[in-house]
Structure formats: structure tokens, C-alpha cells
Protein backbone atom coordinates (compact mmCIF):
# COMPACT_ATOMS: atom_id res chain seq x y z
CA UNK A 1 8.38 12.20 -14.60
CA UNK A 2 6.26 12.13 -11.43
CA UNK A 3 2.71 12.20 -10.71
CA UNK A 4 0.84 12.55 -7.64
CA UNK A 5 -2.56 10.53 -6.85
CA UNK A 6 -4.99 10.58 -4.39
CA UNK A 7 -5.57 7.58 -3.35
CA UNK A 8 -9.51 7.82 -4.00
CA UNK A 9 -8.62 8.11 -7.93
CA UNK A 10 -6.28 5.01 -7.63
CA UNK A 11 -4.81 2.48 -5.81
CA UNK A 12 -1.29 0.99 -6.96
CA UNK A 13 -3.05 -1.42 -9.64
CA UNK A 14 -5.09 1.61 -11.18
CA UNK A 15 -1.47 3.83 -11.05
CA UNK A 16 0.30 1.47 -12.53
CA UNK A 17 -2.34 1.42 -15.35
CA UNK A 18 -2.17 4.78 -15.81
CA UNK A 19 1.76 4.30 -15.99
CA UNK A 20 1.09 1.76 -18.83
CA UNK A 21 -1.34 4.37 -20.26
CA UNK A 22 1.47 7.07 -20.28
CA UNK A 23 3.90 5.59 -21.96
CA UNK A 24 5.16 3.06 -24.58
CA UNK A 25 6.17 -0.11 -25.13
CA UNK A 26 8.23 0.66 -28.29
CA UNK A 27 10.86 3.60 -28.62
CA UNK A 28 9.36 4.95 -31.52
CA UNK A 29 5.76 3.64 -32.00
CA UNK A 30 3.82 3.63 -34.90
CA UNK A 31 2.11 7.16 -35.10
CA UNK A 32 -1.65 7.40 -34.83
CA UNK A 33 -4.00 10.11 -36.41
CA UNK A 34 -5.02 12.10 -32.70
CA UNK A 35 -8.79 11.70 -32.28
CA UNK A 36 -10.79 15.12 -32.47
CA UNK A 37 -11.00 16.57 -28.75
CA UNK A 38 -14.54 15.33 -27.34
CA UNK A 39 -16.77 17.52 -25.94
CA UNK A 40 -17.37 16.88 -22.30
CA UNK A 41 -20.89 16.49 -21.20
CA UNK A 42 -22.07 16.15 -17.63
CA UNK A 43 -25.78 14.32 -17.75
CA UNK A 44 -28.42 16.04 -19.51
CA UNK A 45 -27.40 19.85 -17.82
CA UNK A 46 -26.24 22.60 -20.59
CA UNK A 47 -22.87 23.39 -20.31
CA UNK A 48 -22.47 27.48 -19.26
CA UNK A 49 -19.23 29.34 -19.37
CA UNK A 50 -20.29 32.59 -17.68
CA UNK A 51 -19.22 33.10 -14.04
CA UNK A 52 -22.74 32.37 -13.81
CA UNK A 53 -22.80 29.12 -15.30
CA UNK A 54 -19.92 28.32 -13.28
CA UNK A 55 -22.35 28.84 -10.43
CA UNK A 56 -25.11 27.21 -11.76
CA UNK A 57 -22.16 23.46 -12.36
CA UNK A 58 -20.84 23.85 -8.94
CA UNK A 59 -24.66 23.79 -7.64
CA UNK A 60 -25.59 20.82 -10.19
CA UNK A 61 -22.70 19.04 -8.99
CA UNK A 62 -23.45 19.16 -5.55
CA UNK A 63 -27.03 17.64 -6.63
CA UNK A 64 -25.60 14.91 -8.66
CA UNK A 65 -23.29 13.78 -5.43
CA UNK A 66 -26.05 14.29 -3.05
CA UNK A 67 -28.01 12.03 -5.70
CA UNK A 68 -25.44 9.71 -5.80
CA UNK A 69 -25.26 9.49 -2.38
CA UNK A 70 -29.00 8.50 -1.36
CA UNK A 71 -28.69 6.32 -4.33
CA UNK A 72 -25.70 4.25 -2.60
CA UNK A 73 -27.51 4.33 0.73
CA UNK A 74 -30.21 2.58 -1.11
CA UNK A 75 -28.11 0.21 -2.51
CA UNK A 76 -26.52 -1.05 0.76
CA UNK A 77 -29.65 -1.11 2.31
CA UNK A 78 -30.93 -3.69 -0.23
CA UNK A 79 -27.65 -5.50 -0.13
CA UNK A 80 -28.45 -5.85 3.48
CA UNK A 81 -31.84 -7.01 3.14
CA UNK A 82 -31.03 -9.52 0.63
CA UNK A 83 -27.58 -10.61 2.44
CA UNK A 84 -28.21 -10.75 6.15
CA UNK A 85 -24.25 -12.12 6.49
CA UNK A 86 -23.25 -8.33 5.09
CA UNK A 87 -23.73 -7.30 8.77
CA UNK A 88 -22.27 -10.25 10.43
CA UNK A 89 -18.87 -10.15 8.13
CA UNK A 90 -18.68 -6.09 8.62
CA UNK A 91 -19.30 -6.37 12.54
CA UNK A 92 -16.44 -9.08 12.18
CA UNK A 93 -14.29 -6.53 10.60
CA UNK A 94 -14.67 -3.45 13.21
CA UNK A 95 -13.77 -6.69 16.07
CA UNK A 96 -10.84 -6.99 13.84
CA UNK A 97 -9.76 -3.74 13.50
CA UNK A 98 -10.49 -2.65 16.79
CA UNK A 99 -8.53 -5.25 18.51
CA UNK A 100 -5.62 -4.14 16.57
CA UNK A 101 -5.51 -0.77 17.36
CA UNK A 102 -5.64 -1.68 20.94
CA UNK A 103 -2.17 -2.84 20.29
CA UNK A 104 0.64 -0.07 21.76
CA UNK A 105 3.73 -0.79 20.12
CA UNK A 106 5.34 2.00 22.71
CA UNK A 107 7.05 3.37 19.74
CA UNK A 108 8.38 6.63 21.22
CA UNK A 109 7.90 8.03 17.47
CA UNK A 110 6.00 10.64 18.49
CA UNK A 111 7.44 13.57 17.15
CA UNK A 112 5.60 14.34 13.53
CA UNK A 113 6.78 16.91 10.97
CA UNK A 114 5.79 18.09 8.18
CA UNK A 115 8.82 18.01 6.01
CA UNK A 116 9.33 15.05 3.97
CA UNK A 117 12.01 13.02 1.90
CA UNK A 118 11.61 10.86 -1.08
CA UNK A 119 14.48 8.72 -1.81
CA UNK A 120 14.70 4.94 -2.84
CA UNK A 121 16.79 2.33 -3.40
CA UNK A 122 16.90 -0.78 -5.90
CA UNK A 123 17.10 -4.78 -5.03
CA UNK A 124 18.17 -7.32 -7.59
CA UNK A 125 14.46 -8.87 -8.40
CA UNK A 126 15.79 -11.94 -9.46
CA UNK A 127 17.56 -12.87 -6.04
CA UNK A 128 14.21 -11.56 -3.93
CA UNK A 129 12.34 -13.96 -6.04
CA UNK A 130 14.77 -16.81 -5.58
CA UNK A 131 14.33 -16.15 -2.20
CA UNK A 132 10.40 -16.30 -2.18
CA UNK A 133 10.37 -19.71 -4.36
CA UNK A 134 13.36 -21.28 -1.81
CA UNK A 135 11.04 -20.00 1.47
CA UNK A 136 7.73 -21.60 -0.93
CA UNK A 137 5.62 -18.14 1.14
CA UNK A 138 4.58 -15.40 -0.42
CA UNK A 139 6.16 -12.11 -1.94
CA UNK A 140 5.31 -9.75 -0.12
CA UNK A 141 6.16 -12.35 3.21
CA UNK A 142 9.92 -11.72 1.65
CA UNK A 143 9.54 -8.09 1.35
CA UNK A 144 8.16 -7.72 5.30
CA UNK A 145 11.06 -9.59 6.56
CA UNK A 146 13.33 -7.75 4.86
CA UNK A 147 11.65 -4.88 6.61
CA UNK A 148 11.51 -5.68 9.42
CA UNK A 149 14.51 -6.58 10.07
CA UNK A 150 15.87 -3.00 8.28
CA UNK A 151 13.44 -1.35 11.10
CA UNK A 152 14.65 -3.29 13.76
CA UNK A 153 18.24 -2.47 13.12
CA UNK A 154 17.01 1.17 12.87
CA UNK A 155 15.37 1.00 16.34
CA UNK A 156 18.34 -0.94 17.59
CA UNK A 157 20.58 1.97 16.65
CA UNK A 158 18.84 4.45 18.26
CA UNK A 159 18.52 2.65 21.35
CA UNK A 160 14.80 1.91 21.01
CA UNK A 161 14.84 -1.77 22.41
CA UNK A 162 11.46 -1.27 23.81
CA UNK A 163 9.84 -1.40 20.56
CA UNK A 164 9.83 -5.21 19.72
CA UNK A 165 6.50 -4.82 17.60
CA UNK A 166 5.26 -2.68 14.79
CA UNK A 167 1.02 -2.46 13.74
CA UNK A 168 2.00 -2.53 9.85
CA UNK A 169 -0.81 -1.56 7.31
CA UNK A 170 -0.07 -4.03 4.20
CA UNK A 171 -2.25 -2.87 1.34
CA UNK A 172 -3.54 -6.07 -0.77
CA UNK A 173 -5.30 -6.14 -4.11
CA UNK A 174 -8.48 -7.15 -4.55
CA UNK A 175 -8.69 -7.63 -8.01
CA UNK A 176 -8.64 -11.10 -10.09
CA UNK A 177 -5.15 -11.99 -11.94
CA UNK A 178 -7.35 -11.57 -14.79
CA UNK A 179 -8.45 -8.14 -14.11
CA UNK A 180 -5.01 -6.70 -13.71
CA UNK A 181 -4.33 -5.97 -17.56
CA UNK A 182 -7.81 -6.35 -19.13
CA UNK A 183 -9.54 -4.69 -16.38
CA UNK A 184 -6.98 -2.64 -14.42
CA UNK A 185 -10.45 -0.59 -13.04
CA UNK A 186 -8.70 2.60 -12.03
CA UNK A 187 -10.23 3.60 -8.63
CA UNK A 188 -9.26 1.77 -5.09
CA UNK A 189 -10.11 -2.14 -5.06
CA UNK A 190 -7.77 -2.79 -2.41
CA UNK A 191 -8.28 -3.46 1.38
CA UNK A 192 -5.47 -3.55 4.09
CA UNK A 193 -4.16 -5.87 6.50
CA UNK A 194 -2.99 -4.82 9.67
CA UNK A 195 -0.34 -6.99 10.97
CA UNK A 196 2.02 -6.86 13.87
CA UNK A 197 5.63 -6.83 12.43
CA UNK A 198 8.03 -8.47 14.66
CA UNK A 199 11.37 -6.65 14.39
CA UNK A 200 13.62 -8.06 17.26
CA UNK A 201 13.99 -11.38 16.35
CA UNK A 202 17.22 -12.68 16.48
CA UNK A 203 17.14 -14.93 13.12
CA UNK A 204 16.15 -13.60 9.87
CA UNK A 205 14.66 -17.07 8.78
CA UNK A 206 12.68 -16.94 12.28
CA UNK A 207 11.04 -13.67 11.42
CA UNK A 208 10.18 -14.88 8.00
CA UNK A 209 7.98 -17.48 9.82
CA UNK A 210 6.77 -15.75 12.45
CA UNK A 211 5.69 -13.39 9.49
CA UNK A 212 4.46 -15.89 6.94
CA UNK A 213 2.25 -17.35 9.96
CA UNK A 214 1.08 -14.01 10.49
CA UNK A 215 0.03 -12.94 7.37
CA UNK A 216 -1.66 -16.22 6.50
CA UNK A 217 -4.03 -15.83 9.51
CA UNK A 218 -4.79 -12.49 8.77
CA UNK A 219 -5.73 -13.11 5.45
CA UNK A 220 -8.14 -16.15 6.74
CA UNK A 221 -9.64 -13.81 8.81
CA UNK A 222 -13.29 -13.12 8.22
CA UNK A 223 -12.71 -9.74 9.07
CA UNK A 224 -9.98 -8.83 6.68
CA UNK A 225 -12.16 -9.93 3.48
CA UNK A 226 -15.39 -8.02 4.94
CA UNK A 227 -12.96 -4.82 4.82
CA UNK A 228 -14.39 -3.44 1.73
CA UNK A 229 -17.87 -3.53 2.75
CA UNK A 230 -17.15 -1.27 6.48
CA UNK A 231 -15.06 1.20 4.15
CA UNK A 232 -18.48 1.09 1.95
CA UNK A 233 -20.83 2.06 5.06
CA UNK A 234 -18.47 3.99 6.48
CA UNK A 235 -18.53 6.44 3.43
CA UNK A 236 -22.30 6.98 3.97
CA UNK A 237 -21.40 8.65 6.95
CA UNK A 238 -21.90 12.52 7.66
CA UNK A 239 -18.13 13.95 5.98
CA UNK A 240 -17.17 15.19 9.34
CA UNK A 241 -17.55 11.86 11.48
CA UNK A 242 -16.25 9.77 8.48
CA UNK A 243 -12.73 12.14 8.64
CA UNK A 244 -12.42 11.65 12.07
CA UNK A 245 -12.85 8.10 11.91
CA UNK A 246 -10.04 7.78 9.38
CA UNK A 247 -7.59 9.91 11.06
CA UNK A 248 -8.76 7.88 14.28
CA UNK A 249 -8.25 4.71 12.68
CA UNK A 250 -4.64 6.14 10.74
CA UNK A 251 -3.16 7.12 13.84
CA UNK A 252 -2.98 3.72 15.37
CA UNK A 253 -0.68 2.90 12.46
CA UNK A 254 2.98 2.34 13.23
CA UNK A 255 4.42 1.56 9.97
CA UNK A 256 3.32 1.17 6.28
CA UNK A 257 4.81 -1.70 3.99
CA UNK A 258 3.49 -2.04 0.10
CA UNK A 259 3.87 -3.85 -2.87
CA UNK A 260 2.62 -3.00 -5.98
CA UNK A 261 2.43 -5.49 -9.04
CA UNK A 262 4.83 -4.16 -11.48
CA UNK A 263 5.76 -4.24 -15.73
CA UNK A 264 9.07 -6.47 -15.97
CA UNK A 265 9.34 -4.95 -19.69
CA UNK A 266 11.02 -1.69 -20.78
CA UNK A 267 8.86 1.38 -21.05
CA UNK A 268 9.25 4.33 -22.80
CA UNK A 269 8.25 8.08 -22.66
CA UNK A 270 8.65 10.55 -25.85
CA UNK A 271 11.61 7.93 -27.38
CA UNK A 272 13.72 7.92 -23.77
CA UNK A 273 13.57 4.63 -22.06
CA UNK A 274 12.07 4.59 -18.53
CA UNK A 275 15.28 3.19 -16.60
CA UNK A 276 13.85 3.37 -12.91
CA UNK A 277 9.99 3.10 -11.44
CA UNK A 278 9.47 4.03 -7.61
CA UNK A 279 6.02 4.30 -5.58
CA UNK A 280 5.84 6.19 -2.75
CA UNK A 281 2.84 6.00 0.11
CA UNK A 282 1.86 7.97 2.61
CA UNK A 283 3.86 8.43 6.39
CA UNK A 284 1.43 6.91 9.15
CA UNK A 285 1.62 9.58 12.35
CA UNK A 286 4.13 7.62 14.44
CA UNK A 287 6.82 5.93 11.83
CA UNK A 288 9.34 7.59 11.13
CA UNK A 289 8.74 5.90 7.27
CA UNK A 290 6.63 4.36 4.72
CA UNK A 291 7.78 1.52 2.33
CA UNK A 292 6.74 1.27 -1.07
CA UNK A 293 7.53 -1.49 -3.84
CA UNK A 294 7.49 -1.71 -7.00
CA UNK A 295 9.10 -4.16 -9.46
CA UNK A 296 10.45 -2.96 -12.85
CA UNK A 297 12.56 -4.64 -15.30
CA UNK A 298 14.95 -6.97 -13.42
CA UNK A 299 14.70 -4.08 -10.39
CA UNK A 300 12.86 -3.89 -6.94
CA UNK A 301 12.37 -0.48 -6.64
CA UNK A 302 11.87 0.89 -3.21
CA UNK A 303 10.48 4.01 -2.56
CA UNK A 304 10.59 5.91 0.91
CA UNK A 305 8.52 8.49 2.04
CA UNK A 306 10.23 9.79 5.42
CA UNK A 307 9.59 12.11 8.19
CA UNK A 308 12.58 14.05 8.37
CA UNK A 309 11.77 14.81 11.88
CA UNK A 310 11.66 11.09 13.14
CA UNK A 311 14.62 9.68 10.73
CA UNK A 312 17.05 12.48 9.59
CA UNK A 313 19.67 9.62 8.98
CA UNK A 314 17.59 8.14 6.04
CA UNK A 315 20.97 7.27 4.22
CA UNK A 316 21.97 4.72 7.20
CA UNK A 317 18.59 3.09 6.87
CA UNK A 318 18.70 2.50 3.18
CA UNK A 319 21.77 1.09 3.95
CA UNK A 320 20.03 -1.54 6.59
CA UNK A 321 17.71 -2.56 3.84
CA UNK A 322 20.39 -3.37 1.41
CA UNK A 323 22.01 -4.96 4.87
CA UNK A 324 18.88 -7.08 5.72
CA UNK A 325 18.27 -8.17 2.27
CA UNK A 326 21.98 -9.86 2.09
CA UNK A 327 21.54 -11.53 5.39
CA UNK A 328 18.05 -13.26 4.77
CA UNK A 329 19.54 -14.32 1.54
CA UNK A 330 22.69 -15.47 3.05
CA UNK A 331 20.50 -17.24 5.84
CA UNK A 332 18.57 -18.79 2.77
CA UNK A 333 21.39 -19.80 1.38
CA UNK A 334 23.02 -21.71 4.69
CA UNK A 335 20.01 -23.52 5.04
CA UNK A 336 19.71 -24.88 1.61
CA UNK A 337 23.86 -25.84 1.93
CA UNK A 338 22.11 -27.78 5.41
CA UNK A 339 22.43 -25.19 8.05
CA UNK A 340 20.84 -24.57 10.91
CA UNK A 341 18.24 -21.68 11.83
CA UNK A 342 17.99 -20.29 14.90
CA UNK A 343 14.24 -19.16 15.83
CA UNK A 344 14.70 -17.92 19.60
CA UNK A 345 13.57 -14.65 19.82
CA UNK A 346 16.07 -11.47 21.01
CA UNK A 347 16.57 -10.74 24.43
């Protein structure tokens, strides 16, 4: 089963509630009586199946979104008036995001194609949450070392030493605990965090700090919270400028890393139980891949979205995840025997 979202519909909280929605938590569930189709009604217009009625809903719906438009205009406007800090936090946020696109990673990634692989791999979830309550950081600080070390060795093998730096986009809900089953609210309540991914380091356990240190500064940031309300006033921009400002804004991505909350439970679908769960995101323009997470049963599912024109060896670099996973947890496991990490960086 696979199903495609735009990302205005849903981010990965409002997919996965849709995946929730689609299927079963029992093999064979109790059957319900189907509820009579409802009729849909758009406001108080007449619904007209003629080719002329068609006409007449594609004009009403360009009045209702014009109408909805002034009507969110008006409604930052007030939110401005009544919250002078709006401003200051969303000027905070542009400073934020338009120091980090200054950043050049030199990637040399600049070939882009438009043919694409999906493939993905599994992690034992158990072990990469071991690892996150030994290290006392955050998930998704695990999952970024692990990638970044799996880049690195990708970069290493194709002689791109250069490149000690990625500008990651890392995708964080917004929503409550709380909200995430009562109130999965399927639309995008997400922001992202740009980060720079270091992927030479020489010690695993040394890029897990220099990440954790990272990512905790980035989410103190001012500008990272105030995210939401840019991408608000941004979308009461004329269509035209708005698109160029996201592709603008896109292309100074290097690489994509994210994690979506999971169900740890076994689903089902028409009696067959789901056995494996992967997300896929979007390839920024100069990676050669994007990483996606998702955790299902007692699995990390990883999905991959790849550029086959940047990384035609996409077997190899599975391989380096599976590779960089064993040696932070090895490294994790040295330390706790009384080892001793090693945090100078690569030369």
C-alpha cells in the first residue's frame, strides 16, 4: 500500500493519522453498519452538475480562497497590532534563516536528475533507543549521528573530502504530546531546523556531541520557534514571489534528515498484517538523498528518496548506515565498559 501526500495536506503527524485511519488494530474487527454516503455541500452555493455548473464551482471557489485570503491578511494584521513581539520574533527568524543559507557546504552535488529511487532499510528500535537513554540526548540527536556519519563515509568514498559540513533541514513537530492521538490535526504543524551536520569527525561519540550541542541551540533559538509565523506571512504573498522564495530558500538545502513519531503496535489492512512502515521526503537540489524515519513495531524503518544521478550506488550507502549504526553503538558500548572517546576532529 502506498500513498502520496503533499505536504500542505499533512505533515508526518497528520500521515501517520491517516495511516491509523486506514487500517486496523485487530485482524478481523468487529463489523460496523457503513454510514449512508453524505452529501457534500460547499457553503450556502447550489451544487450544479452541468459543464456549466462546473464553471459556475470553479469561479465560486476562486471567491471563497480569495475570501479566505483577505480574511487571513486581516487576521495577521490584528495579531500584529495586538502582539507587537510577532514582528520582532519573525524578523529574528529571516536573521536565522538567512545566516544559514549563507553557509556553502562546497558540496560538488550539483548534478540534479529527475529520476528517483525509493528503497529503505530497517534498524533494531530497541538498540537505537538504548543508545539514546545511554547518550541521555535526544532521538532524533541518535538518528543525525548515525547520519552523518553514513554521509560522511559516502563522501569519503567518492573522494569528496572537501565537504566537512552539511545545511540539514530537520523537520520538528509542533504539536503537544497530547495532541498526537486525540488531536492528530491533519494539515502541517511542523517547522524546521536547519542545522549544520558535521560529517568528518573522526569519533562517532564526538559527532554525537558536536550534534546534540547543535541541535539544542538551535532549538533555543528565538528564531526557530518564530518559524511558523514567517511561513504564515509569507503565504500572504503574491503566488509567484511566494514560489520563488521557497525554491530560493530549498535550494540552499544540502541534506534532509526526518523522524516521524511512529505506532509500536501491529496494524492491519483487509485481515493482512502490516509487517513494514517507511516514509519517504522529498530530495533537496544538491544531496544526493533524503532520510526519512519512521518507527514501527520493534523496527526503525528508513526510507530513502535518492537522486539516481548524484548516488547510483544507493546499495553501498544503505550499507554505511547499517555500518554507522554498529559503530556508534559499539563506541557506546566501550565507553560504558570505561573507554575512552576520542573527540579530535578529522584531518
Amino acid at each position: 500500500m502506498f500513498f502520496k501526500l503533499h505536504h500542505a495536506f499533512a505533515d508526518g503527524v497528520g500521515g501517520n493519522a491517516i495511516f491509523a485511519a486506514l487500517t486496523d488494530w485487530e485482524r478481523d474487527p468487529a463489523e460496523e453498519r457503513p454510514a449512508p454516503p453524505a452529501r457534500p455541500i460547499k457553503g450556502a452555493w447550489p451544487e450544479l452538475p452541468s459543464v456549466g455548473g462546473r464553471v459556475i464551482e470553479a469561479v465560486r471557489d476562486r471567491i471563497e480562497l480569495d475570501w479566505e485570503r483577505a480574511r487571513a491578511v486581516t487576521n495577521t494584521a490584528l495579531e500584529v497590532m495586538q502582539n507587537p513581539q510577532t514582528i520582532q520574533r519573525a524578523w529574528q527568524a529571516v536573521q536565522s534563516v538567512v545566516e544559514s543559507f549563507r553557509f556553502d557546504s562546497h558540496s560538488p552535488l550539483r548534478r540534479f536528475g529527475r529520476a528517483r529511487r525509493l528503497s529503505g532499510i530497517d534498524l533494531p528500535f530497541d538498540e537505537v533507543r538504548r543508545i539514546k537513554r545511554t547518550l541521555g540526548g535526544a532521538m532524533i540527536d541518535v538518528i543525525l549521528t548515525i547520519m552523518a556519519r553514513a554521509i560522511g563515509k559516502w563522501h569519503g568514498a567518492h573522494h569528496l573530502n572537501g565537504v566537512r559540513e552539511l545545511m540539514t533541514l530537520v523537520p520538528v513537530n509542533l504539536r503537544k504530546p497530547e495532541q498526537w492521538a486525540d488531536q492528530p490535526l491533519v494539515g502541517n504543524v511542523a517547522t524546521g531546523i536547519l542545522v549544520r551536520l558535521p560529517i568528518r569527525l573522526r569519533s562517532p561519540l564526538a559527532t554525537y556531541t558536536a550534534i546534540h550541542k547543535r541541535m539544542e541551540a538551535k532549538k533555543a533559538d528565538p528564531g526557530s520557534a518564530a518559524t511558523p509565523i514567517v511561513a504564515e506571512m509569507m503565504s500572504l504573498l503574491p503566488r509567484r514571489f511566494f514560489r520563488w522564495m521557497a525554491e530560493a530558500s530549498f535550494g540552499g538545502i544540502d541534506f534532509i534528515v526526518t523522524n516521524v513519531p511512529g505506532i509500536l503496535v501491529p496494524r492491519y489492512f483487509g485481515g493482512a498484517e502490516i509487517l513494514a512502515a517507511y516514509p519517504f521526503a522529498p530530495v533537496a537540489l544538491k544531496s544526493p538523498v533524503s532520510v526519512a524515519l519512521y518507527g514501527y513495531r520493534d523496527r526503525l524503518f528508513i526510507g530513502l528518496d535518492s537522486d539516481e544521478t548524484s548516488m547510483p550506488d544507493m546499495d553501498a550507502f544503505k550499507e554505511m548506515i547499517r555500518a554507522a549504526f554498529v559503530e556508534l553503538r559499539d563506541a557506546v558500548d566501550h565507553r560504558g565498559r570505561g573507554g575512552r572517546r576520542c573527540a579530535r576532529p578529522a584531518t
